[in-house]
Structure formats: C-alpha cells, structure tokens
Protein backbone atom coordinates (compact mmCIF):
# COMPACT_ATOMS: atom_id res chain seq x y z
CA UNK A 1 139.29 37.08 89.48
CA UNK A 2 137.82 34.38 91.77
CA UNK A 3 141.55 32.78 92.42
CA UNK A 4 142.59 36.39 94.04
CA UNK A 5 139.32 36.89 96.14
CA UNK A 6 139.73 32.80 97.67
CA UNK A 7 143.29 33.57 97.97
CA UNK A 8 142.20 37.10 100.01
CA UNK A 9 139.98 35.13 102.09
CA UNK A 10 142.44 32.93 102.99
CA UNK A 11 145.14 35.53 104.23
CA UNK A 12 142.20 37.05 105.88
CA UNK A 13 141.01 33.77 107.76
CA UNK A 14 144.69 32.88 108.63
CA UNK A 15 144.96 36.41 109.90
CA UNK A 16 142.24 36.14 112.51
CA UNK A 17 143.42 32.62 113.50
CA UNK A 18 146.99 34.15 114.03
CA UNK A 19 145.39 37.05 116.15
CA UNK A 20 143.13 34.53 118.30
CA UNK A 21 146.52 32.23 119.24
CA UNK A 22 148.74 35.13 119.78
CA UNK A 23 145.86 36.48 122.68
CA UNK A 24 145.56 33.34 124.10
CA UNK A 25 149.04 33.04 124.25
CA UNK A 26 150.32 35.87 125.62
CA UNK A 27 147.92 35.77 128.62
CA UNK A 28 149.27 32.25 129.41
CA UNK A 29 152.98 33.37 128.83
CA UNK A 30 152.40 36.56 130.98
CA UNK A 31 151.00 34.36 133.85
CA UNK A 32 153.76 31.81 133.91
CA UNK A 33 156.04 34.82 134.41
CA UNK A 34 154.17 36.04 137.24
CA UNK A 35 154.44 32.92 139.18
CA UNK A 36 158.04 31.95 137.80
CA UNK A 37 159.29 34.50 140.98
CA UNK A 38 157.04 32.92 143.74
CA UNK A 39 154.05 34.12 145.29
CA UNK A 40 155.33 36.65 147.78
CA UNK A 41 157.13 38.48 144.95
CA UNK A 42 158.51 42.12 145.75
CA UNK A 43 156.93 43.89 142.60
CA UNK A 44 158.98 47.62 141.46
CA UNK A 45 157.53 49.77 138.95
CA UNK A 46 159.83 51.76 136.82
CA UNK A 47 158.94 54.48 134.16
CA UNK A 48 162.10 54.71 132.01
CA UNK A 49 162.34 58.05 129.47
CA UNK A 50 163.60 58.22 125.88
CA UNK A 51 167.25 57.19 125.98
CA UNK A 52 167.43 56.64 129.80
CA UNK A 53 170.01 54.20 131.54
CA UNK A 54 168.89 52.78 135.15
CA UNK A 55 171.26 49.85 136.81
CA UNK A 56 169.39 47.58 139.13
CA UNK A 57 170.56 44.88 141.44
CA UNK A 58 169.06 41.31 141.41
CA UNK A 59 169.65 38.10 143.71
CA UNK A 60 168.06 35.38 142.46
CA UNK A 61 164.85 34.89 139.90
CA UNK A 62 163.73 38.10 138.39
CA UNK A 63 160.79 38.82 136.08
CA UNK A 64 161.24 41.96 133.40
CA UNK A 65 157.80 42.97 132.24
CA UNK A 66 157.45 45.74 129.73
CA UNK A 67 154.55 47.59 128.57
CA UNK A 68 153.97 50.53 126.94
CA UNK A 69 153.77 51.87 123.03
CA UNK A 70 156.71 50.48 122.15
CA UNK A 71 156.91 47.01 123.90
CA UNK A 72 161.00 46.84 123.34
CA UNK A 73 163.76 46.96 126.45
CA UNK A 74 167.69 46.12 125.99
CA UNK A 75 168.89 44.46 128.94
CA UNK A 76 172.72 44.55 129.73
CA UNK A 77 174.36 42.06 131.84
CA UNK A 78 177.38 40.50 131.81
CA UNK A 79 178.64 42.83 129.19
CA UNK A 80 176.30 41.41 127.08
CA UNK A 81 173.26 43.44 125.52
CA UNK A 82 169.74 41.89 124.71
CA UNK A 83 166.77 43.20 123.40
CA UNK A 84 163.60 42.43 125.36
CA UNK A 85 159.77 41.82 123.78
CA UNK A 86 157.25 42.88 126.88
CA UNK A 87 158.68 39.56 129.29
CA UNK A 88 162.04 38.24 130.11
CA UNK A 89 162.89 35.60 132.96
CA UNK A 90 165.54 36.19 134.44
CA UNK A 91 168.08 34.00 137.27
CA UNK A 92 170.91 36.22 137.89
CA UNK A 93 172.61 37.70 140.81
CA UNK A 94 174.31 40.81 139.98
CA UNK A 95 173.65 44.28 138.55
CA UNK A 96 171.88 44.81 135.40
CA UNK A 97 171.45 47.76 133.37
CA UNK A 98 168.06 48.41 131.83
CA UNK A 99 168.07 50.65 128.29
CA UNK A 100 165.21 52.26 126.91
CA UNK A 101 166.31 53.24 123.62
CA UNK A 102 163.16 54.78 121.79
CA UNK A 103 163.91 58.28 121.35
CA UNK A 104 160.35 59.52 121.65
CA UNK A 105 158.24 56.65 123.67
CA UNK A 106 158.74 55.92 127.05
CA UNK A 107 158.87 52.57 129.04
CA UNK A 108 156.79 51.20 132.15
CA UNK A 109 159.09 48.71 133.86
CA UNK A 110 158.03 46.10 136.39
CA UNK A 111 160.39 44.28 137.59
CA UNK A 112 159.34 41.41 140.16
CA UNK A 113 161.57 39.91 142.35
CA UNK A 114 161.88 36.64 144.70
C-alpha cells in the first residue's frame, strides 16, 4: 500500500513540474513569435466558424496565432495541409488557406504580418 501512494506522489509532483515548464514556456514561445515579424507588425484579427474556409495573402514573415477552446488550425499552402497548435511562423509569399475544422467551436485568428 505505501509503494502505490509514493508512486501517486510522484505522478502528482511530476505533474505540477510539467504544468510549471509548459507556462513558462509558452509565454516565452508566444513572445518570440510576436517579435519574429518586426516591431511595426500589421496585426488582423479573424474569427473563423465551424467548418469555415478563408484564403489570405502573405509577402514575407507571417505569424499564425490561435486561441480559442479548441487551440487547433489546418493551414494549406502549397497544396500541402498542416495542422496548427495556437502559433505557427511562417516565411511565405503567396496565398494560404486557413481551415477551421471543429464542427462546433470556433477560432480567433491573428495573423501578424511584416
């Protein structure tokens, strides 16, 4: 019985330490992002529906941030499709197409550009 409450505590403990670095973290990442596009960045704000499609135009260093209940955006560009987790960097001139493909949730987009 003592074995499964020190082995508890453990998961527990490694838990909270996993929380505390993934906080930390995420505010750094987030920041670099910001600045990866400059300081006079042009910032959009899109609010993307269940199952909506919106094509966008870039030139030059993009950032993708995505917030919202369900953090996940598919990005299509080049004929290629990727799935996005709240921040993606992005150097690309071109058109993209942004995805939201929750069918109940919907998206807040910001899209920052140089």
């Amino acid at each position: 019985m003592s074995i499964d409450v020190f082995i508890i505590t453990i998961y527990f403990l490694g838990f909270i330490l996993l929380i505390n670095i993934w906080f930390r973290y995420y505010r750094k990442i987030i920041k670099v992002g910001i600045e990866y596009v400059g300081n006079d960045a042009k910032q959009e704000n899109i609010i993307l529906k269940p199952n909506e499609k919106l094509k966008i135009k870039l030139h030059g260093k993009a950032t993708i941030i995505v917030s919202g209940v369900n953090p996940w955006l598919t990005i299509k560009y080049n004929g290629i499709k990727q799935k996005i987790y709240k921040i993606r960097l992005l150097n690309y001139i071109g058109e993209i197409e942004l995805i939201n493909e929750s069918k109940i949730f919907t998206l807040s987009v910001t899209i920052l550009t140089e």
